[in-house]
C-alpha atoms as a PDB file:
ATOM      1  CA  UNK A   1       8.250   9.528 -21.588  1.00  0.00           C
ATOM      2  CA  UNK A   2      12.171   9.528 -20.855  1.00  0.00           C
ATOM      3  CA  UNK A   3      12.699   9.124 -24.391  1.00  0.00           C
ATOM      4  CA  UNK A   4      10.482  12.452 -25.377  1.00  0.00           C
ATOM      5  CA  UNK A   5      12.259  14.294 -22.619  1.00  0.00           C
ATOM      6  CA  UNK A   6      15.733  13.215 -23.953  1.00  0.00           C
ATOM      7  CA  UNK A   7      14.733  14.108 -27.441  1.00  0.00           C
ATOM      8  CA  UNK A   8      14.160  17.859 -26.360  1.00  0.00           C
ATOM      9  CA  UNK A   9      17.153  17.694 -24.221  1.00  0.00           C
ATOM     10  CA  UNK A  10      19.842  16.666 -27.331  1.00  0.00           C
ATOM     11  CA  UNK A  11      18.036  19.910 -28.940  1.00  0.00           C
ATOM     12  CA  UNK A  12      15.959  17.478 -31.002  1.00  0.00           C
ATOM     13  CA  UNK A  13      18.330  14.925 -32.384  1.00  0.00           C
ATOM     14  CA  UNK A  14      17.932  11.103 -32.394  1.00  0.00           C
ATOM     15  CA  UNK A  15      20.862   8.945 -33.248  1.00  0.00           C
ATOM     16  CA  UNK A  16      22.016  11.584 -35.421  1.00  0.00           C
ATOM     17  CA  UNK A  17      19.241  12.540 -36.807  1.00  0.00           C
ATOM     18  CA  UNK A  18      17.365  16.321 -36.126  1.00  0.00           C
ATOM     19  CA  UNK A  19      13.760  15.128 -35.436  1.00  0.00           C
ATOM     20  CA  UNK A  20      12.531  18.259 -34.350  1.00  0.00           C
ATOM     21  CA  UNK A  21      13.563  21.491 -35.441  1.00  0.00           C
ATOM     22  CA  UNK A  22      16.613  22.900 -33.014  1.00  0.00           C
ATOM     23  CA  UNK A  23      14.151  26.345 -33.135  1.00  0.00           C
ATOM     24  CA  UNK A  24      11.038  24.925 -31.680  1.00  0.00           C
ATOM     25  CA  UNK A  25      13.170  23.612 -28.748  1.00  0.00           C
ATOM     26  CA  UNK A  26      14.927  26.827 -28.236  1.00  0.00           C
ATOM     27  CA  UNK A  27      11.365  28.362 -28.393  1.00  0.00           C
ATOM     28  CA  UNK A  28       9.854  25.921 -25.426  1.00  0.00           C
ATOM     29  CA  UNK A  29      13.172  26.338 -23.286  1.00  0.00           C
ATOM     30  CA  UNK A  30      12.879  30.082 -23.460  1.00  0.00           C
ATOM     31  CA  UNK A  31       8.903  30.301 -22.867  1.00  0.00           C
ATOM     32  CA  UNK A  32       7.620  33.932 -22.601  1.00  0.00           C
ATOM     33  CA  UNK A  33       3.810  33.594 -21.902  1.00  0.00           C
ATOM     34  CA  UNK A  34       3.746  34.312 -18.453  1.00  0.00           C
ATOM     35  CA  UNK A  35       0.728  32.139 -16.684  1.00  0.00           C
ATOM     36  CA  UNK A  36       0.365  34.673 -13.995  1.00  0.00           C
ATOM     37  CA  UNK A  37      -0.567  31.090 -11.524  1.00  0.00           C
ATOM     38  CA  UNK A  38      -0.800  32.129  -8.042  1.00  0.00           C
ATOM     39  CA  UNK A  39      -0.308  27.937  -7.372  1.00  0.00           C
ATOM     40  CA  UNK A  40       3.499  27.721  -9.434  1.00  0.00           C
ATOM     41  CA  UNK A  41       4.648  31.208  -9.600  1.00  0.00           C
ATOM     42  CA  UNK A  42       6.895  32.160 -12.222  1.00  0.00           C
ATOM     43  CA  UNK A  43       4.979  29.224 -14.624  1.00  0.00           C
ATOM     44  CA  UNK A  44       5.384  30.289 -18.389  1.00  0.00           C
ATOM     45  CA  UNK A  45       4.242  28.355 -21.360  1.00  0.00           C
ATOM     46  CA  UNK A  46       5.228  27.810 -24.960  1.00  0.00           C
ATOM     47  CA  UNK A  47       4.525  25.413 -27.786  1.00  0.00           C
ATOM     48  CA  UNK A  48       2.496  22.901 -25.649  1.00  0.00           C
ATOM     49  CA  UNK A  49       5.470  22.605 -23.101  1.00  0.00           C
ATOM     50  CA  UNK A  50       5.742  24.650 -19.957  1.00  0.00           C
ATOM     51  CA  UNK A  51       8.770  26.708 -18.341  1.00  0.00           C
ATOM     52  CA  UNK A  52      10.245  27.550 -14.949  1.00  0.00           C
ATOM     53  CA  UNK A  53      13.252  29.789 -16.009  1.00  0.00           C
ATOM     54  CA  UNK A  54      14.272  30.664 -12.301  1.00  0.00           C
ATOM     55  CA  UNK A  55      14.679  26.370 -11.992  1.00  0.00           C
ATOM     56  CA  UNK A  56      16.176  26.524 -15.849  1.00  0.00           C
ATOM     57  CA  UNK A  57      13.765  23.406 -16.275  1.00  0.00           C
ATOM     58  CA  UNK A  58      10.954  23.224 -18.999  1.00  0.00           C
ATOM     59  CA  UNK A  59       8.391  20.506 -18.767  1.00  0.00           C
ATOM     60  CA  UNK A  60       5.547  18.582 -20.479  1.00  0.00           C
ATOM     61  CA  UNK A  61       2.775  18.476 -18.153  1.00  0.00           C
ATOM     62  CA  UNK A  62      -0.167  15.721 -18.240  1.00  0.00           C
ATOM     63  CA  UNK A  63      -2.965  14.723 -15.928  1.00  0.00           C
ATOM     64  CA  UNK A  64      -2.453  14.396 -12.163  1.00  0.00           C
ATOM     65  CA  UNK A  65       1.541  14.426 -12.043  1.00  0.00           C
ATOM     66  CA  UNK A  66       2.255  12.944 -15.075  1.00  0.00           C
ATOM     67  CA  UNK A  67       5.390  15.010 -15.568  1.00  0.00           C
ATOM     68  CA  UNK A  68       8.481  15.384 -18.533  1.00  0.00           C
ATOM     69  CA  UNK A  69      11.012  17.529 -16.500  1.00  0.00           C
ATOM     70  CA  UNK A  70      13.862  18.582 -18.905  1.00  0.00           C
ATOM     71  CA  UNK A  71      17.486  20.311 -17.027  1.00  0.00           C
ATOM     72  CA  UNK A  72      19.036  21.568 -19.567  1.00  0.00           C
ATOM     73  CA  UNK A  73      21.661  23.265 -17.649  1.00  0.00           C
ATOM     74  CA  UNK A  74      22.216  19.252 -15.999  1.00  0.00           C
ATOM     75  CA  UNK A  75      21.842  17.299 -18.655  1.00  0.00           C
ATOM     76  CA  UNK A  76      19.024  15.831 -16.902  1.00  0.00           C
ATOM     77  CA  UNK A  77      15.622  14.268 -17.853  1.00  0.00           C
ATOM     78  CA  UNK A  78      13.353  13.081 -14.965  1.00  0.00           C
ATOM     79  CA  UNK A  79      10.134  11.894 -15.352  1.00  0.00           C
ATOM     80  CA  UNK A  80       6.886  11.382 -12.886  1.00  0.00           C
ATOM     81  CA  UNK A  81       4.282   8.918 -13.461  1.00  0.00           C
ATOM     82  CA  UNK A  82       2.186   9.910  -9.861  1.00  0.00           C
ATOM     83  CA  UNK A  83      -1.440  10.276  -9.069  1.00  0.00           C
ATOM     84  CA  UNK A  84      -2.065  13.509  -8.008  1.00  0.00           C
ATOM     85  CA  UNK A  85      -0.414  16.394  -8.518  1.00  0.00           C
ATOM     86  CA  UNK A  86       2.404  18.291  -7.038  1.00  0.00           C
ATOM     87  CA  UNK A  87       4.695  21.738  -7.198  1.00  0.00           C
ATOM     88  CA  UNK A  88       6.852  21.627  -9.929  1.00  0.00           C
ATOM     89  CA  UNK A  89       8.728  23.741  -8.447  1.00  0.00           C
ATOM     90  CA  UNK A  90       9.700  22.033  -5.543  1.00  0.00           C
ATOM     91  CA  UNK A  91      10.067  18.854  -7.363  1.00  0.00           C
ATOM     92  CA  UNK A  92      12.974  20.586  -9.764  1.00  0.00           C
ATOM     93  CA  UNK A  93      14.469  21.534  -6.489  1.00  0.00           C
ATOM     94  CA  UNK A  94      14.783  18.109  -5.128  1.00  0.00           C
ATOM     95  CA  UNK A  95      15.958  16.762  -8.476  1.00  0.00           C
ATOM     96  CA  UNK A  96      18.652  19.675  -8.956  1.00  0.00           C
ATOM     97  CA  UNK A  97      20.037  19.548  -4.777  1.00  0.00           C
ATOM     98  CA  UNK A  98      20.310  15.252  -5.758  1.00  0.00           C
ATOM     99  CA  UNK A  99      22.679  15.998  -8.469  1.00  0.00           C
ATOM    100  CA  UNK A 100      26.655  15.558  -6.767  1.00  0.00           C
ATOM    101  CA  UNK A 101      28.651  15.215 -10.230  1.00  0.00           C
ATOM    102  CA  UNK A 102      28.904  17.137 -13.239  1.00  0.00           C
ATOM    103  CA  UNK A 103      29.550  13.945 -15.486  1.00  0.00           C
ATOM    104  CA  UNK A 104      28.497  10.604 -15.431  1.00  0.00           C
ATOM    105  CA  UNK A 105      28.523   8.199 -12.988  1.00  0.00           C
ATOM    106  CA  UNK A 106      30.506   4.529 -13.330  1.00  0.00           C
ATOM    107  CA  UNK A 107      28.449   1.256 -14.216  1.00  0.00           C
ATOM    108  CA  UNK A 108      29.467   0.474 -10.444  1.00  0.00           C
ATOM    109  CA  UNK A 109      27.296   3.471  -8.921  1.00  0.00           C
ATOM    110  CA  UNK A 110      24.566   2.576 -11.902  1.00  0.00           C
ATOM    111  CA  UNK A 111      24.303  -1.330 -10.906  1.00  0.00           C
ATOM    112  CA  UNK A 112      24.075  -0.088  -6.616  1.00  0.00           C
ATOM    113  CA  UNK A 113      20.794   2.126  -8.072  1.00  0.00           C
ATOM    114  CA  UNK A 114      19.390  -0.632  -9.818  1.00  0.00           C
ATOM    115  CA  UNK A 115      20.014  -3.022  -7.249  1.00  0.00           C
ATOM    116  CA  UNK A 116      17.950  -0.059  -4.812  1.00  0.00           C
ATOM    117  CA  UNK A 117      15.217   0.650  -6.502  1.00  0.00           C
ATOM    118  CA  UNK A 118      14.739  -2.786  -7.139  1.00  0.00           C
ATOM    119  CA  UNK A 119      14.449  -3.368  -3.423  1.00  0.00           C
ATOM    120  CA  UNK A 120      12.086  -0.693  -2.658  1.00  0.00           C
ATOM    121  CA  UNK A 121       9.903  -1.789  -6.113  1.00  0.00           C
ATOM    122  CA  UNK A 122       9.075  -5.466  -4.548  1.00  0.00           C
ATOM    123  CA  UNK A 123       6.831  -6.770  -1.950  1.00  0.00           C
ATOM    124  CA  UNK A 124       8.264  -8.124   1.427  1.00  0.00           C
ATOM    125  CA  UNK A 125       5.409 -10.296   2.471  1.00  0.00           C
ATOM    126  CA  UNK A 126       4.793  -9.205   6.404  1.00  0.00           C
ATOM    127  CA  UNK A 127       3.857 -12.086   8.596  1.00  0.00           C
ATOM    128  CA  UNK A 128       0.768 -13.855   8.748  1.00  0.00           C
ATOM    129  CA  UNK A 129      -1.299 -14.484  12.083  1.00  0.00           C
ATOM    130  CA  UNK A 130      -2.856 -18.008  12.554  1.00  0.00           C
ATOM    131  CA  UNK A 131      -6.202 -18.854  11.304  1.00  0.00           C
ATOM    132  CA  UNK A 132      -9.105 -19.249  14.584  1.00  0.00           C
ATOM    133  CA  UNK A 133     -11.758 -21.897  14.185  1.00  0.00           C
ATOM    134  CA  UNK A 134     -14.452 -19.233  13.263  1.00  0.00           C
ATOM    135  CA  UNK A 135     -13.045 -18.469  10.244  1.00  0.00           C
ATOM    136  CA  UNK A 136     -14.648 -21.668   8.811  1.00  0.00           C
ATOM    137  CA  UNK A 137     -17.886 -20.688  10.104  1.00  0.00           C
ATOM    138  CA  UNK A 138     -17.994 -17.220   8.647  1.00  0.00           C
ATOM    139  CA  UNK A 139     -16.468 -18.138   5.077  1.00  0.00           C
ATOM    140  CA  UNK A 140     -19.417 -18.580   2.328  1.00  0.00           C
ATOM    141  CA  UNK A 141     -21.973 -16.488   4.834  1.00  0.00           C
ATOM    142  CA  UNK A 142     -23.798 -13.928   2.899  1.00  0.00           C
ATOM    143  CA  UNK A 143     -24.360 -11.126   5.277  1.00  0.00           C
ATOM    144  CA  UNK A 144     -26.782  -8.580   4.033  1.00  0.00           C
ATOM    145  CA  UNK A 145     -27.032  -5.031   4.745  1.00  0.00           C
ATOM    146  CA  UNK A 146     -29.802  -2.106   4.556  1.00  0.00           C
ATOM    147  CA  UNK A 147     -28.902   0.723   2.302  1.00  0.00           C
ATOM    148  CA  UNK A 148     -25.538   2.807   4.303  1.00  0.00           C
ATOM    149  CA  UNK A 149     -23.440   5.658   2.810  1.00  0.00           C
ATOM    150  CA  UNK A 150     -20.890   2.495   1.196  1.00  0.00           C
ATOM    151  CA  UNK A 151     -23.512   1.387  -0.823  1.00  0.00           C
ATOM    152  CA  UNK A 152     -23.075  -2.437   0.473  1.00  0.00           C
ATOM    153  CA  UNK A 153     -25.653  -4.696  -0.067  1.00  0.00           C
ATOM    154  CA  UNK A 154     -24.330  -7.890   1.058  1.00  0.00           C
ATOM    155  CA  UNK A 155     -20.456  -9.303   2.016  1.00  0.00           C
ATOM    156  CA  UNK A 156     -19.548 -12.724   1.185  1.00  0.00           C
ATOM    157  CA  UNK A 157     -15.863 -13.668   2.689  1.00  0.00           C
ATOM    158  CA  UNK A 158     -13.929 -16.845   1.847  1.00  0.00           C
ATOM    159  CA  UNK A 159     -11.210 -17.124   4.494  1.00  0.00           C
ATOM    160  CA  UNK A 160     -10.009 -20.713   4.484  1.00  0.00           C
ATOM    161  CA  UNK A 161      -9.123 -22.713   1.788  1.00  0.00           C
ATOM    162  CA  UNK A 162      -5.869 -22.018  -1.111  1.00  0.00           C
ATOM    163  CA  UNK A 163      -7.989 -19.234  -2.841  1.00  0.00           C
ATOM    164  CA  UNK A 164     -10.006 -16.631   0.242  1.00  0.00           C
ATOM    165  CA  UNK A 165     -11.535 -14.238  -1.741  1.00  0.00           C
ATOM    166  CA  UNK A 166     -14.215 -11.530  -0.982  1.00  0.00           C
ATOM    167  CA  UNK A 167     -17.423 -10.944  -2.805  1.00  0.00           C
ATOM    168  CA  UNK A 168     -19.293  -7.671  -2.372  1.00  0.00           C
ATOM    169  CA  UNK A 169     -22.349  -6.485  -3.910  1.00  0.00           C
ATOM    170  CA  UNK A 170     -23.702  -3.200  -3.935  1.00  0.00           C
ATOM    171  CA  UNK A 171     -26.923  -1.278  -3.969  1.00  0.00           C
ATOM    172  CA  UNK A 172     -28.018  -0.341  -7.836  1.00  0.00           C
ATOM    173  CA  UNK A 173     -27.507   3.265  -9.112  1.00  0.00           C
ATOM    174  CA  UNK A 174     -30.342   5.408 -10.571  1.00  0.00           C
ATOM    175  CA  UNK A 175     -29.661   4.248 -13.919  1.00  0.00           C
ATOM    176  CA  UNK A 176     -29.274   0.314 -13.335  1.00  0.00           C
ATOM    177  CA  UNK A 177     -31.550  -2.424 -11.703  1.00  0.00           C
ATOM    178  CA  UNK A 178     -28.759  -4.499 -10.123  1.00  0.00           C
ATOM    179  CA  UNK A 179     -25.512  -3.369  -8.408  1.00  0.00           C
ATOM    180  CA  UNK A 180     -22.227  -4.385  -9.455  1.00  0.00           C
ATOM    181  CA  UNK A 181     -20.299  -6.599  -7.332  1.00  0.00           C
ATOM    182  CA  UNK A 182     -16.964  -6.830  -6.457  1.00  0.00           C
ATOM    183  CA  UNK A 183     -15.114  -9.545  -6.470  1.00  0.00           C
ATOM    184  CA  UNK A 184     -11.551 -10.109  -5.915  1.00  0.00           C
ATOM    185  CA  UNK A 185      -8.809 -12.367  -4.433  1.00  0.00           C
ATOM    186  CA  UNK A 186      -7.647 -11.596  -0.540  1.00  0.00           C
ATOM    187  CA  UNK A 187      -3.413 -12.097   0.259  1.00  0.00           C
ATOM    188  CA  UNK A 188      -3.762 -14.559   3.538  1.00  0.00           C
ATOM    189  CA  UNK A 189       0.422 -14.993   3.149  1.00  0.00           C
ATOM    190  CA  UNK A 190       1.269 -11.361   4.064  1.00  0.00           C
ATOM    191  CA  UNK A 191       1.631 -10.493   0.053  1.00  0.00           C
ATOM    192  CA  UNK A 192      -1.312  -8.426  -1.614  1.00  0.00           C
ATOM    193  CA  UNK A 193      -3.644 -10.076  -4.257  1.00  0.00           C
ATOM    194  CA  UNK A 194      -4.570  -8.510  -6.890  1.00  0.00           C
ATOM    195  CA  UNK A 195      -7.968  -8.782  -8.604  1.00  0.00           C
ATOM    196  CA  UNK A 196      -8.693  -7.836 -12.451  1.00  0.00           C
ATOM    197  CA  UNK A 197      -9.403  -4.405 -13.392  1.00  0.00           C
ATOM    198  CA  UNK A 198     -12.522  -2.925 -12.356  1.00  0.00           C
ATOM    199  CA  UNK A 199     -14.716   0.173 -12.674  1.00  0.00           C
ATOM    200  CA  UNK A 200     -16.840  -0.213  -9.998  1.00  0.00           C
ATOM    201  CA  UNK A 201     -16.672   1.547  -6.657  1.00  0.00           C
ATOM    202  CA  UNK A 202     -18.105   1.044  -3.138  1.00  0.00           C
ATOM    203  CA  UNK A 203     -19.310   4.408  -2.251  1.00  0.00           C
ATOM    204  CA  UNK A 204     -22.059   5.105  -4.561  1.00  0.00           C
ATOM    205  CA  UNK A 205     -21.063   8.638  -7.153  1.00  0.00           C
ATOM    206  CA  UNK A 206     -17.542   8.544  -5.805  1.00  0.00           C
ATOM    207  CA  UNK A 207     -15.174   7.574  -8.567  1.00  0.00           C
ATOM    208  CA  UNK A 208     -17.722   5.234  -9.919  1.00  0.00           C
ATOM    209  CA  UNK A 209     -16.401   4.637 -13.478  1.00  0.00           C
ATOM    210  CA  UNK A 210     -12.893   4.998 -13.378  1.00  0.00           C
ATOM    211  CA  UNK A 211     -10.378   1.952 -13.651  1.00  0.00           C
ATOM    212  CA  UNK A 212      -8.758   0.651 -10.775  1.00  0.00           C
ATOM    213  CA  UNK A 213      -7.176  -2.693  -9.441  1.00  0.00           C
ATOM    214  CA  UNK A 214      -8.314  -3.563  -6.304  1.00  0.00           C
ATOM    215  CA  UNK A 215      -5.429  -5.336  -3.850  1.00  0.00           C
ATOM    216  CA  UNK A 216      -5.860  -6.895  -0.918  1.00  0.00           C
ATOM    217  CA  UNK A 217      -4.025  -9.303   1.776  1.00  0.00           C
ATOM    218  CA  UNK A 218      -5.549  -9.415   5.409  1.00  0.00           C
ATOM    219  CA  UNK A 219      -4.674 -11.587   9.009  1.00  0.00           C
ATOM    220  CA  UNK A 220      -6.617 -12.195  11.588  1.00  0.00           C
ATOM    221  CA  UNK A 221      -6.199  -9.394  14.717  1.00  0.00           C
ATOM    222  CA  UNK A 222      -7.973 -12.058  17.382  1.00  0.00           C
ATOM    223  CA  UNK A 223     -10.722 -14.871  16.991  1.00  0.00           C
ATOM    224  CA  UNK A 224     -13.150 -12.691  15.718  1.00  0.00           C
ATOM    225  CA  UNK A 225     -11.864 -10.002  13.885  1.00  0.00           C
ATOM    226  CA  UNK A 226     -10.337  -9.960  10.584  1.00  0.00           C
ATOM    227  CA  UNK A 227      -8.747  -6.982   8.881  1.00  0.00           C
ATOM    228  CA  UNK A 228      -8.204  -6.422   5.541  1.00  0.00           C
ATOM    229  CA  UNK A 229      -5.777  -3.884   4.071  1.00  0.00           C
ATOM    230  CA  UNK A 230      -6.903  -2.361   1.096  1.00  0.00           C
ATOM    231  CA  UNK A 231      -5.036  -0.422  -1.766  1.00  0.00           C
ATOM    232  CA  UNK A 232      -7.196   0.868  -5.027  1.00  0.00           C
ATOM    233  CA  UNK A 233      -4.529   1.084  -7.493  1.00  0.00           C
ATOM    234  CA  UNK A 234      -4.574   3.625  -9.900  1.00  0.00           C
ATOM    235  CA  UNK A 235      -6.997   6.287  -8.384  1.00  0.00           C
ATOM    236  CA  UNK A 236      -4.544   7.748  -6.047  1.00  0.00           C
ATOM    237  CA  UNK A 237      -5.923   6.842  -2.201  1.00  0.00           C
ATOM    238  CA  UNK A 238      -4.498   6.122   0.672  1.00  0.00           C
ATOM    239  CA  UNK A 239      -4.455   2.570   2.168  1.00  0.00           C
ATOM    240  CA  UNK A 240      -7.966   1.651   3.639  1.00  0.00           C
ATOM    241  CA  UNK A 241      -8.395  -0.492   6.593  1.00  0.00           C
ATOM    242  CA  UNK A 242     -11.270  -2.691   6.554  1.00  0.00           C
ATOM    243  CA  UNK A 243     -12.147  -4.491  10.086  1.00  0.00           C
ATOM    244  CA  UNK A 244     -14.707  -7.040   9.662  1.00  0.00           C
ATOM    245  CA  UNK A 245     -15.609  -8.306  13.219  1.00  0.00           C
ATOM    246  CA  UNK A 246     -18.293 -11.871  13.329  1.00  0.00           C
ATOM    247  CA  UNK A 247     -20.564 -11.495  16.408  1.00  0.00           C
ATOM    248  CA  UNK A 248     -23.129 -14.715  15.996  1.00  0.00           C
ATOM    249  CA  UNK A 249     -24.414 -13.980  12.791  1.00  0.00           C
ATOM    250  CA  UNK A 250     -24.174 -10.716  12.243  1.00  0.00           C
ATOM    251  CA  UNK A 251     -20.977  -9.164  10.782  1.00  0.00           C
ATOM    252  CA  UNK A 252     -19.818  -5.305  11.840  1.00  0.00           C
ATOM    253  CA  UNK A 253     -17.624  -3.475   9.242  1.00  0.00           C
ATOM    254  CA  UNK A 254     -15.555  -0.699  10.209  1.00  0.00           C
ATOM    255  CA  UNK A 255     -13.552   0.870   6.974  1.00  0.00           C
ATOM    256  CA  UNK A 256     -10.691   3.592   8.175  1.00  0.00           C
ATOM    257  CA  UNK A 257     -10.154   5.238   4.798  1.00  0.00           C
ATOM    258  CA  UNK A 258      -6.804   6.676   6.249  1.00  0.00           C
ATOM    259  CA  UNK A 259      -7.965  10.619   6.212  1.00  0.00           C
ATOM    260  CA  UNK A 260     -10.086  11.189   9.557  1.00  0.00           C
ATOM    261  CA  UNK A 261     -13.062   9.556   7.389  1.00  0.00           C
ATOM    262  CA  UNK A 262     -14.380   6.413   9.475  1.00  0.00           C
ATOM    263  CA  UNK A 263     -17.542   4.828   8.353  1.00  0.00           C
ATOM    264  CA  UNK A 264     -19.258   2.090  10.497  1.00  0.00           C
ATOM    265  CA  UNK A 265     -22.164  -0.644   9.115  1.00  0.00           C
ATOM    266  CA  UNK A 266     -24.161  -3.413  11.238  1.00  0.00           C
ATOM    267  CA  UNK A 267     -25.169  -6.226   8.706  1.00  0.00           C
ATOM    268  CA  UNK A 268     -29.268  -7.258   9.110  1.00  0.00           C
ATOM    269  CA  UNK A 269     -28.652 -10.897   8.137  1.00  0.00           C
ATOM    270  CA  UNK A 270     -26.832 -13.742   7.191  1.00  0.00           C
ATOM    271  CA  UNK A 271     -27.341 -16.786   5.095  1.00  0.00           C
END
């Protein structure tokens, strides 16, 4: 994506060679179709790209935040790869108030940025709580639950041992005899696990068919509660919270989805 934006942004040249024609550029940095949007005002469009000429930026725009931002006025190309979308305005405001130099900067300043984002990019595993006697107990149960608005049929937990996983199966759809489960590894060591691309979801007509990768780590909060954080990568949410608290043989599971959206289930049985 980079690269596209820094092919518009040398005017359409690659390594000495004019790829695209220096016109059609000109064209797309000096869009006149005004897009009259109450939600970006002062949006115009041309030749598939789209214009802010108060920011002097011009843009390719794709699905959810997936953004080519072009400064030509900088000599800038920054590029989004996010999940939801955003004001493009604001974002070339942010991007044009970061810029302190008008050339370069040294390989010194380039390595410190490197060295930064590499830090923020990677996992510090958070501590992890001591396992309580119950969790032997519970692990392998199959608790199994009437039909609730996740669409959980049963919960299977493995919490002791080098691989705790969780199994979950759901309730069939309209169009299927037997629910998917979901199966996946669960990060005891502070670090998230992460389980192999799915397109299955909990809560039944809620993003059920797009892909995600579910990750999960989880510690114990005393002897009978375990929670689980949860992350669906690629589909945008927030963290989730999943408490799942062993009471004989019945397991309670209370999922905070992180948005004033709490839902509560009471297992019937275990096996």
């Amino acid at each position: 994506m980079a690269k596209i934006g820094y092919l518009y942004l040398r005017d359409g040249v690659w390594e000495g060679r004019q790829m695209l024609p220096a016109a059609w550029i000109h064209k797309v940095n000096h869009a006149t179709i005004d897009m009259d949007a109450a939600w970006e005002p002062g949006l115009r469009y041309a030749n598939l790209f789209w214009a802010l000429p108060e920011k002097h930026v011009y843009m390719s725009v794709g699905y959810d935040g997936q953004v080519i931002m072009v400064f030509p006025d900088l000599d800038v190309v920054a590029v989004t790869t996010a999940r939801d979308n955003y004001s493009f305005s604001k974002f070339a405001d942010l991007v044009s108030n970061s810029v302190k130099s008008d050339t370069a900067q040294p390989a010194v300043s380039t390595k410190v940025l490197a060295d930064k984002i590499l830090e923020v990019s990677t996992e510090k595993p958070a501590g992890a709580g001591p396992i309580p006697a119950i969790a032997t107990f519970v692990s392998g149960k199959v608790y199994q639950f009437s039909p609730n608005e996740l669409n959980i049929k049963s919960v299977s937990l493995i919490l002791t041992g080098p691989k705790p996983k969780y199994e979950i199966e759901t309730y069939p759809s309209e169009t299927s005899k037997i629910g998917p489960k979901i199966i996946g590894p669960i990060g005891l060591n502070g670090a998230y696990q992460k389980a192999r691309l799915s397109y299955h979801g909990f809560i039944r007509d809620r993003f059920e068919g797009l892909p995600r990768v579910n990750a999960v780590k989880g510690t114990w909060q005393d002897d009978h509660t375990f929670v689980a954080e949860w992350l669906r990568l690629g589909l945008g949410q927030p963290l989730e919270r999943w408490k799942f608290t062993f009471s004989g043989n019945q397991l309670n599971v209370l999922v905070d989805f992180s948005a004033d959206h709490v839902i509560f289930i009471s297992s019937e049985t275990s096996g």
